[in-house]
Protein backbone atom coordinates (compact mmCIF):
# COMPACT_ATOMS: atom_id res chain seq x y z
CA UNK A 1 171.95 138.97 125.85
CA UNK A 2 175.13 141.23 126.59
CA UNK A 3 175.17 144.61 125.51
CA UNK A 4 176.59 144.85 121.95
CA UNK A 5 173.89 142.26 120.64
CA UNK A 6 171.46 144.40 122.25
CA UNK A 7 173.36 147.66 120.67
CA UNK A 8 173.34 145.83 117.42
CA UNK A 9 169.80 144.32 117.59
CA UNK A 10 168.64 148.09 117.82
CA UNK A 11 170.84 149.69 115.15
CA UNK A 12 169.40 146.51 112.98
CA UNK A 13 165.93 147.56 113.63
CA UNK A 14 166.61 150.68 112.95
CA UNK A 15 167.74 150.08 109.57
CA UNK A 16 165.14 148.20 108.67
CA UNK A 17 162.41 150.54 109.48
CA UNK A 18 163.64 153.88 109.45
CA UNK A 19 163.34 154.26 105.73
CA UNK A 20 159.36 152.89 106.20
CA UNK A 21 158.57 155.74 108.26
CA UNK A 22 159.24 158.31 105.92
CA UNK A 23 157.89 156.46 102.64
CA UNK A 24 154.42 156.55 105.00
CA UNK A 25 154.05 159.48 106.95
CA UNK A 26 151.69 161.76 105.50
CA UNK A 27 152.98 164.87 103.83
CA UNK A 28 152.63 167.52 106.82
CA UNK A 29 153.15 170.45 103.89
CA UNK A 30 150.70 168.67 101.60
CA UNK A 31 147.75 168.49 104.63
CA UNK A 32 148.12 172.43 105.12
CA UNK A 33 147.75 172.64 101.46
CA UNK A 34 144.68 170.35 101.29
CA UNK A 35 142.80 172.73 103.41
CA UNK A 36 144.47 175.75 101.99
CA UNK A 37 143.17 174.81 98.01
CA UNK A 38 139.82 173.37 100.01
CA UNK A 39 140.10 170.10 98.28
CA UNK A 40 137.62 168.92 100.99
CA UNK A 41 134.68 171.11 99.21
CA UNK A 42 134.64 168.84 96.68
CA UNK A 43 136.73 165.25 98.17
CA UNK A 44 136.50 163.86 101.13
CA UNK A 45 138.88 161.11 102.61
CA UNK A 46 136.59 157.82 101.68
CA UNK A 47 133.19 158.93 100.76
CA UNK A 48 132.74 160.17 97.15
CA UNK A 49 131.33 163.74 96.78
CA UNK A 50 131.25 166.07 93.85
CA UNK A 51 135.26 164.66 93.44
CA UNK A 52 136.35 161.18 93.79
CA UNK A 53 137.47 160.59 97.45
CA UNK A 54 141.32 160.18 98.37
CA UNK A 55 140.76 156.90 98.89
CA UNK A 56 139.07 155.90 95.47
CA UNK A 57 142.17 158.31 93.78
CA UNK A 58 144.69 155.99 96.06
CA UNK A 59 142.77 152.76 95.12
CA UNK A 60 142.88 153.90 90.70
CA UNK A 61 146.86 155.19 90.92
CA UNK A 62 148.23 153.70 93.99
CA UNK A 63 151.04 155.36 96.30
CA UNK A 64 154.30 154.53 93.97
CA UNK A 65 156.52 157.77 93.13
CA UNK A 66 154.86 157.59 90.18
CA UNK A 67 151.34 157.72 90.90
CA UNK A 68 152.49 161.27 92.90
CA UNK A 69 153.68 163.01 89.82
CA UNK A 70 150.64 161.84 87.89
CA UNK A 71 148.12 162.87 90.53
CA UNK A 72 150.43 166.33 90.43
CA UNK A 73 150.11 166.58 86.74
CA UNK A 74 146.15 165.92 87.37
CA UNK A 75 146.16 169.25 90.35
CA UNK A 76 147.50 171.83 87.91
CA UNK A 77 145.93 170.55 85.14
CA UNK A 78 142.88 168.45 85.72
CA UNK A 79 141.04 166.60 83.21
CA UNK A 80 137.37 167.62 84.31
CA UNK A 81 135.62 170.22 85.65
CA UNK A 82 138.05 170.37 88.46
CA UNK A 83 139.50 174.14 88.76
CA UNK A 84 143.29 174.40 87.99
CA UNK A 85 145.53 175.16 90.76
CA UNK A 86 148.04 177.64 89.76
CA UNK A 87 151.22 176.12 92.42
CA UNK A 88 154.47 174.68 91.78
CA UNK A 89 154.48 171.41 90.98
CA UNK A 90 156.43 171.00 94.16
CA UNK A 91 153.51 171.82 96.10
CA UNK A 92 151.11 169.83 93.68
CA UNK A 93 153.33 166.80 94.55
CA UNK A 94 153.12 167.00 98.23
CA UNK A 95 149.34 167.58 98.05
CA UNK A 96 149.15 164.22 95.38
CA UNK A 97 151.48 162.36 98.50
CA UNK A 98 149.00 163.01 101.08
CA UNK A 99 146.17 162.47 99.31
CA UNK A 100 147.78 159.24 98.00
CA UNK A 101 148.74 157.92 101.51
CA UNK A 102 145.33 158.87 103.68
CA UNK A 103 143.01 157.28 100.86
CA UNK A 104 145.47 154.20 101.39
CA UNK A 105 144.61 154.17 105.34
CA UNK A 106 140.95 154.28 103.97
CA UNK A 107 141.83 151.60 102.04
CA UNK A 108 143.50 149.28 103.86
CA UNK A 109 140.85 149.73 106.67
CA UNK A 110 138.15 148.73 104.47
CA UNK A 111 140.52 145.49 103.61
CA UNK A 112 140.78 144.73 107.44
CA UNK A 113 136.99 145.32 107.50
CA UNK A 114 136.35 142.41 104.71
CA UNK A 115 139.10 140.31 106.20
CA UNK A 116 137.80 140.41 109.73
CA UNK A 117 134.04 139.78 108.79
CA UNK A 118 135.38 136.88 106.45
CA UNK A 119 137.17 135.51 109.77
CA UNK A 120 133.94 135.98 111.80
CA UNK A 121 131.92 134.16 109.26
CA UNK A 122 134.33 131.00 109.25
CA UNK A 123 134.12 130.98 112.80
CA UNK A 124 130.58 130.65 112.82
CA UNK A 125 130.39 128.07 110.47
CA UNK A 126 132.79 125.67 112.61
């Protein structure tokens, strides 16, 4: 392969995947201001406590732009007996991303979980 289909094999990649990273890399900002508000108290990442965990919230409103405003909206002014955070909705949207996107690695790991003990189980049976 000479060197400009290699150059343009890369930049190729590169487009395909760059924006990917971004959409799912946890907020960095919204992890400092998980343990900041100690959301943990009360949620943990897949187990439910006193709170829903982040990956039942990510499993009810999914990861979509959307769902991150409305789990925002739900931070400064929840519905329960969850105490109001008084932050910027800014803020309330970065801690909805990241609490979005780890309860979807909870998720998705359970999936594989099923998946794989599905494939063991048809492997036994042949």
């Amino acid at each position: 392969m000479n060197i400009y289909k290699m150059r343009k094999a890369k930049i190729l990649i590169f487009i395909l995947f760059f924006p990917f990273y971004f959409s799912f890399s946890s907020s960095k900002e919204g992890a400092i201001l998980v343990e900041k508000l100690n959301c943990l108290a009360c949620h943990d990442f897949s187990q439910k406590r006193t709170g829903p965990s982040f990956a039942e919230i990510a499993k009810k409103y999914g990861t979509s732009k959307k769902a991150v405003e409305k789990v925002a909206k739900i931070i400064i002014n929840p519905p329960s007996f969850m105490p109001p955070f008084k932050i910027p909705i800014s803020q309330a949207k970065e801690v909805a991303k990241y609490i979005l996107e780890e309860g979807a690695k909870y998720n998705k790991v359970e999936e594989n979980k099923i998946y794989d003990e599905y494939i063991d189980l048809e492997m036994q049976s042949h």
